[in-house]
Protein backbone atom coordinates (compact mmCIF):
# COMPACT_ATOMS: atom_id res chain seq x y z
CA UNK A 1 7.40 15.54 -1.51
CA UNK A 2 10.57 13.37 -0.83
CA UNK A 3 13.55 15.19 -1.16
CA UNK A 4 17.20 13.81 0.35
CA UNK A 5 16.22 16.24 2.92
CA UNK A 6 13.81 15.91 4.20
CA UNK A 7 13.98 12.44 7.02
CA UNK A 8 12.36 8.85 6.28
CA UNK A 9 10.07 8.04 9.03
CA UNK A 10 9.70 4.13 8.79
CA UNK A 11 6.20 3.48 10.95
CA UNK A 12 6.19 -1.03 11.70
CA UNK A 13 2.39 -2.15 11.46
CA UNK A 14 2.72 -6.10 12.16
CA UNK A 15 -1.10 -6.77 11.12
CA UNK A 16 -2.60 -10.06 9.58
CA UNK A 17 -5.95 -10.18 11.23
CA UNK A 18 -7.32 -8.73 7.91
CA UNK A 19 -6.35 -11.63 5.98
CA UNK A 20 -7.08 -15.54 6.65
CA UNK A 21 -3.89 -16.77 6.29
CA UNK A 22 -1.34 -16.22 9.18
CA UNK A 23 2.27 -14.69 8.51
CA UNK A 24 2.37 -11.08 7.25
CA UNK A 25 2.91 -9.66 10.59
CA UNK A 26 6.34 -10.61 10.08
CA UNK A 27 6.80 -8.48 7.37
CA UNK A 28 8.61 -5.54 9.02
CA UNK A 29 10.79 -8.07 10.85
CA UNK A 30 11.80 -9.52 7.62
CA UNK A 31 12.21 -6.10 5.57
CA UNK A 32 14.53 -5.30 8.68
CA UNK A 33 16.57 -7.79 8.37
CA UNK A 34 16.76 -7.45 4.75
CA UNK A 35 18.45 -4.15 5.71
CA UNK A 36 15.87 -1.47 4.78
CA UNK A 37 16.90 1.18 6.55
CA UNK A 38 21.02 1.23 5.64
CA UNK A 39 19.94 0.40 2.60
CA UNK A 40 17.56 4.10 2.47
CA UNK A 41 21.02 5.17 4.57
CA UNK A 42 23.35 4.58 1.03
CA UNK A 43 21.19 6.54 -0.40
CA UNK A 44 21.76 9.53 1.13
CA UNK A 45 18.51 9.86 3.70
CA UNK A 46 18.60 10.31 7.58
CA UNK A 47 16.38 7.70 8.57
CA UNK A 48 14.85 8.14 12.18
CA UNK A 49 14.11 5.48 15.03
CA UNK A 50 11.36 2.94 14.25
CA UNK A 51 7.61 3.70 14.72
CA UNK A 52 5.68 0.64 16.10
CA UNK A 53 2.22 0.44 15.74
CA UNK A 54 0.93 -2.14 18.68
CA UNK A 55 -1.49 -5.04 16.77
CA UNK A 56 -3.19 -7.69 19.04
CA UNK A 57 -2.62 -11.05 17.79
CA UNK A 58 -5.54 -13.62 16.35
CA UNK A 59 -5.07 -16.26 18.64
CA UNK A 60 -5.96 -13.70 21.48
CA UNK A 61 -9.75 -13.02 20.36
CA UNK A 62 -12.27 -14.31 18.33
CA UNK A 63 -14.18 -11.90 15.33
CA UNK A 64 -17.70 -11.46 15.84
CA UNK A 65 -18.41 -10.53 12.45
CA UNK A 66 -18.16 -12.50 9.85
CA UNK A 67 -18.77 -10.15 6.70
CA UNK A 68 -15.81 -7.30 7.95
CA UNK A 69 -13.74 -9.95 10.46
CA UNK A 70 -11.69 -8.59 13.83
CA UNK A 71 -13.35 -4.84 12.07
CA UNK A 72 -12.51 -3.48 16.06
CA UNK A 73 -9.02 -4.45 16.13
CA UNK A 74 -8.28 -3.32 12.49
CA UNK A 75 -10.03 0.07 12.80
CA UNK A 76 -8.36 0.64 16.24
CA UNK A 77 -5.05 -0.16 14.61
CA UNK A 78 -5.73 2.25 11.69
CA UNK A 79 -7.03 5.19 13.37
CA UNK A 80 -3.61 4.89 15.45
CA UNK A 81 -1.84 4.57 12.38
CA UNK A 82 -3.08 7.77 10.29
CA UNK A 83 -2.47 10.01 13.25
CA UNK A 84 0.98 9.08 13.39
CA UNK A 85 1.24 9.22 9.24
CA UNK A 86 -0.20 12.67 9.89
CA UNK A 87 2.18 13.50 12.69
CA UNK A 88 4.89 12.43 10.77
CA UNK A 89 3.99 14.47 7.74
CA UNK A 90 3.09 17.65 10.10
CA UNK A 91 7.04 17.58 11.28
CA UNK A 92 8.70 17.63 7.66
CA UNK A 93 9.15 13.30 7.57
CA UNK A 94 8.34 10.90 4.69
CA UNK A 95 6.09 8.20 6.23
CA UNK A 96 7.44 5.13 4.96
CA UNK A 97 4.71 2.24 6.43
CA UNK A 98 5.72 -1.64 6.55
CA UNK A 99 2.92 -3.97 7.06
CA UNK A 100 1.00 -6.19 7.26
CA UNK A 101 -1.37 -7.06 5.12
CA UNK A 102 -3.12 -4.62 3.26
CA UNK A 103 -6.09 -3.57 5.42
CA UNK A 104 -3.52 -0.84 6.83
CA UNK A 105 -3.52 1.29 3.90
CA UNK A 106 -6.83 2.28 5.65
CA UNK A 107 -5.05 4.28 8.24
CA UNK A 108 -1.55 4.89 6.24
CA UNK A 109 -3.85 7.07 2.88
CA UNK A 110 -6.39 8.27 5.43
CA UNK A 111 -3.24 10.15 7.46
CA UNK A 112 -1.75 11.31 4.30
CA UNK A 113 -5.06 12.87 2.46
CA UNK A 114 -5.73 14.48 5.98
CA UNK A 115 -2.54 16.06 5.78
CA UNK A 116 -2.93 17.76 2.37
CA UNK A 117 -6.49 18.50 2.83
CA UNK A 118 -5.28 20.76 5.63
CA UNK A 119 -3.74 22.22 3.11
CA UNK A 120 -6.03 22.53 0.64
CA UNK A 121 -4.38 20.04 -1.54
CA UNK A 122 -5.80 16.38 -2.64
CA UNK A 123 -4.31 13.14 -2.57
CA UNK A 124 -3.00 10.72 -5.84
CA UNK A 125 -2.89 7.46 -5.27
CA UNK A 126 -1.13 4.70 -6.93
CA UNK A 127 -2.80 0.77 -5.92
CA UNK A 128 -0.06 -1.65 -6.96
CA UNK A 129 -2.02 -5.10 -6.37
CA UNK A 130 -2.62 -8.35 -7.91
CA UNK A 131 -6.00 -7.83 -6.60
CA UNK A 132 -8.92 -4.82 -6.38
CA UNK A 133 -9.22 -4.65 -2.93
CA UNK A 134 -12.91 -3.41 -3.24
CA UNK A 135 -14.80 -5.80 -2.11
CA UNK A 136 -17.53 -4.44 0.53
CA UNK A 137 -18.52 -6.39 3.47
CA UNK A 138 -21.55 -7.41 1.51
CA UNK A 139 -19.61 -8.95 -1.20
CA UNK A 140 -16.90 -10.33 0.13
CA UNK A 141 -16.57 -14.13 -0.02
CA UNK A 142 -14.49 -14.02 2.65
CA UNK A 143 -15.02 -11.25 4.88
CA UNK A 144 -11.09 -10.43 5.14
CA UNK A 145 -10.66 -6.59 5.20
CA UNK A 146 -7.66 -6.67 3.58
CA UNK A 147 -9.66 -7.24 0.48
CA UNK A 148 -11.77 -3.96 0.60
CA UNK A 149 -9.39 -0.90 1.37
CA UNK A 150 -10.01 0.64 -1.58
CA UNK A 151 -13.68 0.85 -1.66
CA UNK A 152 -13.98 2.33 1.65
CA UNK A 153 -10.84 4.85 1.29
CA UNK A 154 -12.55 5.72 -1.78
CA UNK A 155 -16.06 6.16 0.78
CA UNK A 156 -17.90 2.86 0.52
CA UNK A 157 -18.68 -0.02 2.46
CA UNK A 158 -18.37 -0.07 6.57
CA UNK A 159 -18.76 3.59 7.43
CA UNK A 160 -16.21 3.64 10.16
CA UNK A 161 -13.61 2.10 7.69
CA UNK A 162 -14.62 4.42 5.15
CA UNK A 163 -14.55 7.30 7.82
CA UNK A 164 -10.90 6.90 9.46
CA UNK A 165 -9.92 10.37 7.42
CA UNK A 166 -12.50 11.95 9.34
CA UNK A 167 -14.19 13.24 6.09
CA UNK A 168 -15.07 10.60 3.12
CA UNK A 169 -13.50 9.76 0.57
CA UNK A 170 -10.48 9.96 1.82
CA UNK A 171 -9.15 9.58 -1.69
CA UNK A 172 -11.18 10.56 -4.80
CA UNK A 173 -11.50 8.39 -7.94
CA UNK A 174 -10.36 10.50 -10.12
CA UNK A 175 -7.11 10.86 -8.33
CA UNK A 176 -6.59 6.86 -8.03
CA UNK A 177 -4.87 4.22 -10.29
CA UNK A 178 -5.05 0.26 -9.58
CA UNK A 179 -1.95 -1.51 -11.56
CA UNK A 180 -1.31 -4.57 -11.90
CA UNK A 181 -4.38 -6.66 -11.42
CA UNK A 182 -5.23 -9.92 -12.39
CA UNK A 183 -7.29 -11.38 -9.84
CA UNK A 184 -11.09 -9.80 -9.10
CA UNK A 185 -13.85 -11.25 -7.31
CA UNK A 186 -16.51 -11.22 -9.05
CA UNK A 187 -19.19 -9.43 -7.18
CA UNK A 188 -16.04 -6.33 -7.09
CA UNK A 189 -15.51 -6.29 -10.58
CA UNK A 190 -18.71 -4.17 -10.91
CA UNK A 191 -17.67 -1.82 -7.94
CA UNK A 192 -14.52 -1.79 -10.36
CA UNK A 193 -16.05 -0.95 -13.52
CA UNK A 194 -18.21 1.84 -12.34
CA UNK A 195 -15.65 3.80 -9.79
CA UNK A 196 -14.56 6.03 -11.93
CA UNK A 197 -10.93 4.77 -10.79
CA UNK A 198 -7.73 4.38 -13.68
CA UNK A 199 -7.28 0.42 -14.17
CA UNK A 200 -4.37 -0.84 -15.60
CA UNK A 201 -4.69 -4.76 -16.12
CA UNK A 202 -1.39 -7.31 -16.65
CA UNK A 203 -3.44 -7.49 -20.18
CA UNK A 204 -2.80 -3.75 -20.00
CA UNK A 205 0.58 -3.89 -19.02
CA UNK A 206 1.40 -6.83 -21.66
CA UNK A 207 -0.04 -4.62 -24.67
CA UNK A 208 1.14 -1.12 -23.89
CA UNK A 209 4.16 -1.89 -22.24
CA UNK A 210 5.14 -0.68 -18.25
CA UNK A 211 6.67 2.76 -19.35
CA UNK A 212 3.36 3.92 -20.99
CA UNK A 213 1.34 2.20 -18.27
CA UNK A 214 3.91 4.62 -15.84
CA UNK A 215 3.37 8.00 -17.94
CA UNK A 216 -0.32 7.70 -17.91
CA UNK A 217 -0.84 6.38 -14.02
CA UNK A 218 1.27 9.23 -13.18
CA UNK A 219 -0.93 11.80 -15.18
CA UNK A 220 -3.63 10.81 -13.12
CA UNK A 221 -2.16 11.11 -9.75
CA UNK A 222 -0.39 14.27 -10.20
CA UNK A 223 -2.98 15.98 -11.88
CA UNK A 224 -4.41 18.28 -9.73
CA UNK A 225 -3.27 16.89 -6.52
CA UNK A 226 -0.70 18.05 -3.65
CA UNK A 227 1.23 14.99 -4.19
CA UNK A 228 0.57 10.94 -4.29
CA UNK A 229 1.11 7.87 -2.03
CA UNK A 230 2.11 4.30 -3.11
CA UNK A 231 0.21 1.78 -1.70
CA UNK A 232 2.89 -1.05 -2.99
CA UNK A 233 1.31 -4.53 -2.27
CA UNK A 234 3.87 -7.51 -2.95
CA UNK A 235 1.64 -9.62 -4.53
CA UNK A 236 1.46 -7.30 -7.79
CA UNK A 237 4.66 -8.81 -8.47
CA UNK A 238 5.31 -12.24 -10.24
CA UNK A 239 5.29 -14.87 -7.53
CA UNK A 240 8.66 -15.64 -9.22
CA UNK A 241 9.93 -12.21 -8.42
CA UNK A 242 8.52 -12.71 -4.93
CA UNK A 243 7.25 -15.57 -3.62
CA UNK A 244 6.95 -14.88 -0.18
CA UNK A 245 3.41 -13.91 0.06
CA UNK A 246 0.19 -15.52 1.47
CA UNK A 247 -1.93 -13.93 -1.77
CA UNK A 248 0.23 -15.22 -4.96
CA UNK A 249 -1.16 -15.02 -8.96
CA UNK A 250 0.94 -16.42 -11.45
CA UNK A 251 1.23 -14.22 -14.51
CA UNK A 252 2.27 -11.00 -12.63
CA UNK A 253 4.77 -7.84 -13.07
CA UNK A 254 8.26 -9.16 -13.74
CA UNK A 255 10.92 -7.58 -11.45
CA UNK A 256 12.31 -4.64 -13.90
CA UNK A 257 9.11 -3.29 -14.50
CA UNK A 258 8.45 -3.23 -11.03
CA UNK A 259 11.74 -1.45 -10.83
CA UNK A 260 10.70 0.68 -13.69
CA UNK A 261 7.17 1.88 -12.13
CA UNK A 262 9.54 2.80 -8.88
CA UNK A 263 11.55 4.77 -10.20
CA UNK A 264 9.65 6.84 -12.23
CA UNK A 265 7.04 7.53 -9.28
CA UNK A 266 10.50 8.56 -7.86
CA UNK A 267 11.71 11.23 -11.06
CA UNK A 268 8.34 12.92 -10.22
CA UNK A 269 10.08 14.26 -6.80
CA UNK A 270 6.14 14.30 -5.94
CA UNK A 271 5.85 11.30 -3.95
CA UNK A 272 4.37 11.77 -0.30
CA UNK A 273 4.65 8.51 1.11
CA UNK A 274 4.88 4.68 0.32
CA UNK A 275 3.53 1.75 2.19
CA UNK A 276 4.36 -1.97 1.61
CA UNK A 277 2.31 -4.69 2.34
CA UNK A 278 1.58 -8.47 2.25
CA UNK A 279 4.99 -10.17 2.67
CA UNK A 280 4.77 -13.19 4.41
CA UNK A 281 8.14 -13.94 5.43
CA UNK A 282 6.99 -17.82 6.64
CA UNK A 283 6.61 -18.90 2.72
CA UNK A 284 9.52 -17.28 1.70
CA UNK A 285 12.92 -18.60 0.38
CA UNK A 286 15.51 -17.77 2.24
CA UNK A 287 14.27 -13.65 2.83
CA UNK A 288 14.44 -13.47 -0.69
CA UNK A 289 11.52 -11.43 -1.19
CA UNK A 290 12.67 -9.12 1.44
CA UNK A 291 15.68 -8.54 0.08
CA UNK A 292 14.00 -7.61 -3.39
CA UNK A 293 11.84 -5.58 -1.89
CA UNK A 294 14.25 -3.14 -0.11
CA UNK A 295 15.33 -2.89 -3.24
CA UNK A 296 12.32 -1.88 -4.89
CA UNK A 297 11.75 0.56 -2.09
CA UNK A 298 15.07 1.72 -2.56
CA UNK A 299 14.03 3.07 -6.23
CA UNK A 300 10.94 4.24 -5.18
CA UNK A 301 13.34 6.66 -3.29
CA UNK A 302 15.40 7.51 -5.51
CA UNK A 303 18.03 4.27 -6.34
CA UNK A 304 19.23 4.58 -10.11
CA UNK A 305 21.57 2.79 -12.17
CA UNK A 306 23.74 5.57 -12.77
C-alpha cells in the first residue's frame, strides 16, 4: 500500500537502449525539473534522496542481436533495478520508478511481485500504453525490447527477460489489465488475444466511458492479489495531452481521464508502486509533458480536487 506514511522512494532509470529512437533517458531529468518531488512534498509525503540506476549509453557499444537489441545491457540494468524495488519495498518505501523507456518495467514489476510473493501475496498490474508491449523477439519487427515487457513479465519470450523475478511469470494474466491501446503489431495481436490478459481498447474506452473502464480494471487487479503496480507509459495519453514522446498515436486518452484512471487507482489505498516511462524530453514543448505528468503522478498519489 501507499499511505501518507509510509516514504516515496523515487528510483532514476535513464534507459533508451530498448527503443530506436534516442531521448527518453532524459526523462527523469525532465520530471525533475518539472518538480516531482515538491510536488509529492505538497502532498503530504516524505520523499527520500534519489535512487540512480547506472545505464551505459548507445553510442558506447554496439548490439549483437538483432531480434532482442543491447538484451546484456537492458537485463543488467533490470536485474539492478528489481533488487532495489525490492529493497525499497522490504524497508516500508513506495518505489516510485522514472524511466526510460519501457523495457524497465522488466526489473521495476519483477522487484515488486518478488516482494509479495515473499509474502504469499500476488501482484495486479495495471499496463497503461498506447501499445501491447508483447511482442517476442521472434516477432518483433524491430527487435526493440521496449516493445515486449509484457510478454516476458507475463513468462514468454527471452528466458532471462522473462526470468528477472527469479520465478516466471512474474505477473499472472489473470491479475493484468492493458488500457489504452491503439497501436498492435500484428504478429502480437495474437499473443494478445490468447493471454488471458483484461484489454481495454480507446474503442473500449470511447463506448463505455473511463469510469467503467476504471471500476472493472480495478476488479481485476485487486482481486485476489496483495496489491497492484502501475506501469504508466506516456504514450497512452493523447499526443495532444503529451507530446513529448518518441512513440506518439493520435486518437489517445484525453488528459481528465487520465486524471480520472489516477485517481481512482489512488481511492483503492492498494497501490504498491508506479513507474513512468517513455518521455522524451528532446520533442517536447517547452517541459510541457513533464509538467503534466507530475501532475498525473501527483493523483496517482493521492492529489484531489477537493
Amino acid at each position: 500500500m501507499s499511505p501518507r506514511n509510509q516514504p516515496i522512494q523515487i528510483i532514476s532509470v535513464p534507459l533508451d537502449l530498448g527503443a530506436s529512437r534516442r531521448g527518453t533517458d532524459g526523462g527523469p531529468s525532465a520530471l525533475r525539473v518539472a518538480g516531482l518531488g515538491e510536488g509529492l512534498r505538497r502532498l503530504g509525503y516524505e520523499v527520500l534522496t534519489d535512487v540512480d540506476i547506472e545505464v551505459p549509453a548507445m553510442e558506447t557499444r554496439e548490439t549483437a542481436s538483432k531480434d532482442a537489441r543491447f538484451k546484456p545491457e537492458i537485463l543488467k540494468v533490470c536485474i539492478e533495478l528489481a533488487a532495489r524495488t525490492k529493497e525499497a519495498m522490504a524497508n516500508g518505501r513506495t518505489p516510485l520508478v522514472i524511466g526510460g523507456d519501457h523495457s524497465i518495467a522488466m526489473g521495476t514489476v519483477a522487484g515488486v511481485a518478488s516482494h509479495l510473493r515473499a509474502h504469499d501475496d500476488d501482484l495486479g498490474l495495471i499496463w497503461f500504453d498506447a501499445h501491447g508491449d508483447m511482442n517476442l523477439p521472434t516477432t518483433s519487427p524491430s527487435g526493440n525490447i521496449h516493445g515486449m515487457p509484457l510478454a516476458h513479465l507475463l513468462g514468454r519470450g527471452d528466458p532471462d527477460l522473462a526470468g528477472i523475478a527469479g520465478f516466471t511469470p512474474a505477473v499472472k494474466p489473470e491479475n493484468v489489465v492493458l488500457i489504452g491501446i491503439r497501436d498492435i503489431d500484428a504478429g502480437e495481436r495474437e499473443i494478445i488475444n490468447e493471454s488471458g490478459i483484461t484489454t481495454f481498447t480507446m474503442r473500449d474506452i470511447d463506448e463505455l466511458g473511463m469510469r467503467d473502464v476504471c471500476k472493472r480494471a480495478i476488479e481485476v487487479v485487486t482481486s485476489g492479489t496483495g496489491g497492484f503496480h502501475v506501469s504508466f507509459d506516456v504514450d497512452g495519453c493523447d499526443p495532444a495531452v503529451i507530446p513529448g514522446s518518441g512513440t506518439l498515436v493520435p486518437g489517445g486518452v484525453n488528459f481528465r481521464e487520465a486524471h480520472q484512471l489516477l485517481e481512482n487507482c489512488a481511492d483503492t489505498e492498494l497501490m504498491t508502486s508506479m513507474e513512468v516511462v517513455e518521455l522524451n524530453p528532446f520533442l517536447d514543448q517547452a517541459n510541457v509533458s513533464a509538467e503534466r505528468t507530475v501532475m498525473l503522478i501527483q493523483s496517482a498519489f493521492g492529489r484531489s480536487i477537493l
